[in-house]
PDB file of N, CA and C in Angstrom:
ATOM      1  N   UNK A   1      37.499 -88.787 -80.693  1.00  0.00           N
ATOM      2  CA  UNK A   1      38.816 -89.241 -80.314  1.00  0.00           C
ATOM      3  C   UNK A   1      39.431 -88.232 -79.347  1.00  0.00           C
ATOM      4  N   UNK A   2      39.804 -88.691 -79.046  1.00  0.00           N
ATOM      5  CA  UNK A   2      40.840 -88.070 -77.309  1.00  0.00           C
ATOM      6  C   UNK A   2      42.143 -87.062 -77.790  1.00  0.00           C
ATOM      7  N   UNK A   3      43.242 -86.508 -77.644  1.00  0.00           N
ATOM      8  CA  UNK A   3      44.231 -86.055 -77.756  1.00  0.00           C
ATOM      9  C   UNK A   3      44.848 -85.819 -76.879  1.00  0.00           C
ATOM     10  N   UNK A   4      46.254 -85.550 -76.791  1.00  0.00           N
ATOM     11  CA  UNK A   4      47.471 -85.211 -75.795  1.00  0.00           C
ATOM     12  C   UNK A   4      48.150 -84.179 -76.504  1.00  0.00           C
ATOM     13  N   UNK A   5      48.327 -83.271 -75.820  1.00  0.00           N
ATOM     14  CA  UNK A   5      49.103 -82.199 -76.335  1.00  0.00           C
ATOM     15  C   UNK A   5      50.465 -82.030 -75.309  1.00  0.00           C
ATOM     16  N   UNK A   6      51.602 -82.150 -75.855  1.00  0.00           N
ATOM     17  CA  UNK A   6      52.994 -81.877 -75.538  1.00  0.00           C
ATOM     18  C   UNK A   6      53.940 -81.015 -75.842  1.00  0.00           C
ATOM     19  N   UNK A   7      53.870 -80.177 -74.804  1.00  0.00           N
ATOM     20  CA  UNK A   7      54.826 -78.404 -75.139  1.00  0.00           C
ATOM     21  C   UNK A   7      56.118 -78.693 -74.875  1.00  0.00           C
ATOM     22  N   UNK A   8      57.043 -78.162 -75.266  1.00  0.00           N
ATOM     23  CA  UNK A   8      58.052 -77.664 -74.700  1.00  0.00           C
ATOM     24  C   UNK A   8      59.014 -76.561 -75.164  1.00  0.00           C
ATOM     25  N   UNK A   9      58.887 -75.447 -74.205  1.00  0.00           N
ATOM     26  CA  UNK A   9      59.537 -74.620 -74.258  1.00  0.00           C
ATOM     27  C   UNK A   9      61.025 -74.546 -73.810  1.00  0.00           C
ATOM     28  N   UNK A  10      61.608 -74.409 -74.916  1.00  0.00           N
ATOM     29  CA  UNK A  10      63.334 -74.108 -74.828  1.00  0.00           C
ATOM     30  C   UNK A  10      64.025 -73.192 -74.949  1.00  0.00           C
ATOM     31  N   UNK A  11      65.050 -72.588 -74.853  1.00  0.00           N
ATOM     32  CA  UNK A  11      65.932 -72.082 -74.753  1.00  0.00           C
ATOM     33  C   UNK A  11      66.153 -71.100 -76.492  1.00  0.00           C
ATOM     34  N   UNK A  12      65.194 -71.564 -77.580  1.00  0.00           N
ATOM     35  CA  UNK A  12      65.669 -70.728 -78.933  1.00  0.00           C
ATOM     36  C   UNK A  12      64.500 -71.394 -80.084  1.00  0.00           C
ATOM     37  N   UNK A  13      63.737 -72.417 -78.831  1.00  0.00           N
ATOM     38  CA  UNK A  13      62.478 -72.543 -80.046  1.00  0.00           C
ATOM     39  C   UNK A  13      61.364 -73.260 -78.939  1.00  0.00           C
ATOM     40  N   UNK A  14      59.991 -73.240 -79.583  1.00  0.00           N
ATOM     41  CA  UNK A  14      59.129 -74.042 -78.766  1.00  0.00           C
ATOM     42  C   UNK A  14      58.349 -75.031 -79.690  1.00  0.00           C
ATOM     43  N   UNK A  15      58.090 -76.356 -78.829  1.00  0.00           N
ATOM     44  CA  UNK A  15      58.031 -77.685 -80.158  1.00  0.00           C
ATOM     45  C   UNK A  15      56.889 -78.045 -79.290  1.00  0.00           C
ATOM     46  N   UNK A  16      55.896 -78.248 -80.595  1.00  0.00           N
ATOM     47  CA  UNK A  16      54.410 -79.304 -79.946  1.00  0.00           C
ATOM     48  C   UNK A  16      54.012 -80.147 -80.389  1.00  0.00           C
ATOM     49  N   UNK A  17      53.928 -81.403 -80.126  1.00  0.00           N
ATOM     50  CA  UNK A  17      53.280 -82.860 -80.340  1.00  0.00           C
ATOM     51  C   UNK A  17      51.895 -83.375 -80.053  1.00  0.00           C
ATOM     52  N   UNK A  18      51.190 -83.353 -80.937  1.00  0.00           N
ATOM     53  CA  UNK A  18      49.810 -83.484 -80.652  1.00  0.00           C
ATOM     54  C   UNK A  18      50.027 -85.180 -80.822  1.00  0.00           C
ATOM     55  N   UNK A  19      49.125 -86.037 -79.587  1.00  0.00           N
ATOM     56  CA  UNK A  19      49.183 -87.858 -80.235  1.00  0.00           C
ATOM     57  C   UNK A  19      47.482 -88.022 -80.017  1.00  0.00           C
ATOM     58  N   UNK A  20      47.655 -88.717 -80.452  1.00  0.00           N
ATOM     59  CA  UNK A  20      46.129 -89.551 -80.181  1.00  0.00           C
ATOM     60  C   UNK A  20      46.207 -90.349 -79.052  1.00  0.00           C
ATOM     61  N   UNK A  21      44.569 -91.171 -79.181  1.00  0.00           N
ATOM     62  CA  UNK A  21      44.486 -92.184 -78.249  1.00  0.00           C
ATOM     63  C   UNK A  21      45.065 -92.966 -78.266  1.00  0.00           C
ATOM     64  N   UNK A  22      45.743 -93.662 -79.408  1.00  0.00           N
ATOM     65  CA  UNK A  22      45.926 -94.422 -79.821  1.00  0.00           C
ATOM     66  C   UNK A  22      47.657 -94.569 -79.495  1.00  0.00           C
ATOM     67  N   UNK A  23      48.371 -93.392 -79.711  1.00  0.00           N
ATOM     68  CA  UNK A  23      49.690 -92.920 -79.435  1.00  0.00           C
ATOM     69  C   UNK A  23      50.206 -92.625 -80.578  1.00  0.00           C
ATOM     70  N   UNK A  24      49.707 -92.668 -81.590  1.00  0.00           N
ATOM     71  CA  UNK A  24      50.148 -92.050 -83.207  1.00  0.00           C
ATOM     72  C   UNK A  24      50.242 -90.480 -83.331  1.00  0.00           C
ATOM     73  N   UNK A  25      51.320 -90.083 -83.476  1.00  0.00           N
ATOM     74  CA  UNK A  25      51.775 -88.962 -83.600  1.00  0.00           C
ATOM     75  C   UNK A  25      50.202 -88.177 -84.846  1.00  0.00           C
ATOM     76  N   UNK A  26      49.832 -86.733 -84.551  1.00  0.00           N
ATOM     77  CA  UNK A  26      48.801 -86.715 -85.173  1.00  0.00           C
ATOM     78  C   UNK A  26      48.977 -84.931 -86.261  1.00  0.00           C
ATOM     79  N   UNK A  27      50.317 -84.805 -85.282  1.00  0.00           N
ATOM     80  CA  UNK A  27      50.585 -83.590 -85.583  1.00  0.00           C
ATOM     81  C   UNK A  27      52.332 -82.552 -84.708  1.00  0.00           C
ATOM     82  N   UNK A  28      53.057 -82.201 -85.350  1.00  0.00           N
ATOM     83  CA  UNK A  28      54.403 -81.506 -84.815  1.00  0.00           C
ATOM     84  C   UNK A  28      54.017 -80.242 -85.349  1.00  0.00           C
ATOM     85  N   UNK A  29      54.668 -79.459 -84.666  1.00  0.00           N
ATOM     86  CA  UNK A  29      55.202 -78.039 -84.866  1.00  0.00           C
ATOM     87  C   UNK A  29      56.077 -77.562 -83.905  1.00  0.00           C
ATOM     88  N   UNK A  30      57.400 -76.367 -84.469  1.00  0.00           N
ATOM     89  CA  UNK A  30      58.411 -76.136 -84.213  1.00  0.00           C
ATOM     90  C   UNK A  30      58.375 -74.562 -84.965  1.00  0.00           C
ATOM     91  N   UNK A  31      58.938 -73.881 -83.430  1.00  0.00           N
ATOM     92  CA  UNK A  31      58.734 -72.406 -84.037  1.00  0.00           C
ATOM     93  C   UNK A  31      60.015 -72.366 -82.912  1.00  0.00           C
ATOM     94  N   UNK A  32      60.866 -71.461 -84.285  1.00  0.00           N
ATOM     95  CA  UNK A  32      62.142 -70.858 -83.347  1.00  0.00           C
ATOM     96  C   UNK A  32      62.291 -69.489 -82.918  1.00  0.00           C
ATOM     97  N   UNK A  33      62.902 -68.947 -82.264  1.00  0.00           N
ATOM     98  CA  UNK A  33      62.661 -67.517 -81.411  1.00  0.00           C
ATOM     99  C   UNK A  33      64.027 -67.261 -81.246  1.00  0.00           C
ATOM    100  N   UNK A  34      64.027 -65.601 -81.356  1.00  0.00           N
ATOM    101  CA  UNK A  34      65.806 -65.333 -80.875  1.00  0.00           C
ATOM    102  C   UNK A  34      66.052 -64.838 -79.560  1.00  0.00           C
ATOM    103  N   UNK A  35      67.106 -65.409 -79.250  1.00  0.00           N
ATOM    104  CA  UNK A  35      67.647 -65.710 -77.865  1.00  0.00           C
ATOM    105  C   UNK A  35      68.789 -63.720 -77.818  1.00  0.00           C
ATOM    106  N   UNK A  36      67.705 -62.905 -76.546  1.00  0.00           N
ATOM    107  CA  UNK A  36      68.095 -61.596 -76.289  1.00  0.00           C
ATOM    108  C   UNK A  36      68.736 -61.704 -75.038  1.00  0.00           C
ATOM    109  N   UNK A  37      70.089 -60.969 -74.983  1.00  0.00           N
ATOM    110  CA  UNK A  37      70.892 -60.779 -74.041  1.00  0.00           C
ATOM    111  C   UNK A  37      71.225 -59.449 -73.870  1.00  0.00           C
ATOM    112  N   UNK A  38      70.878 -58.783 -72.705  1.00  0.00           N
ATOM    113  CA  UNK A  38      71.236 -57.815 -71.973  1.00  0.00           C
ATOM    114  C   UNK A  38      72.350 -56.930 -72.641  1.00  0.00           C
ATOM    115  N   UNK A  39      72.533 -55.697 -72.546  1.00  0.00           N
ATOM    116  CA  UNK A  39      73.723 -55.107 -73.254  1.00  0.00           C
ATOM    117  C   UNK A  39      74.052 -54.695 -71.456  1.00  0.00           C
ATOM    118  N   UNK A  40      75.652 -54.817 -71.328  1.00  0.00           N
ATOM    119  CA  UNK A  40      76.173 -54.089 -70.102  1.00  0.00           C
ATOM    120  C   UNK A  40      75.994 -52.451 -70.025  1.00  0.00           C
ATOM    121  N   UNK A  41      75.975 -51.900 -68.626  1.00  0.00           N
ATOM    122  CA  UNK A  41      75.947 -51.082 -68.415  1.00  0.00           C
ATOM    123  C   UNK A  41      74.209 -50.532 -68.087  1.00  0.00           C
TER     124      UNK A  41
END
């Protein structure tokens, strides 16, 4: 069987959708990350 893998990287997490041939979702995952901002000066 075939697969599609679908990333997306955002802004405070990154989410992946694995589907089949078929288009049936086969698999998700969701991993969140912390969002670092510069200190002034």
């Amino acid at each position: 069987m075939k697969y599609l893998l679908g990333i997306d990287f955002g802004g405070g997490a990154s989410k992946a959708t694995l589907l089949g041939e078929n288009g049936v979702i086969a698999a998700t995952a969701t991993v969140e990350y912390p969002t670092f901002y510069p200190k002034q000066g």
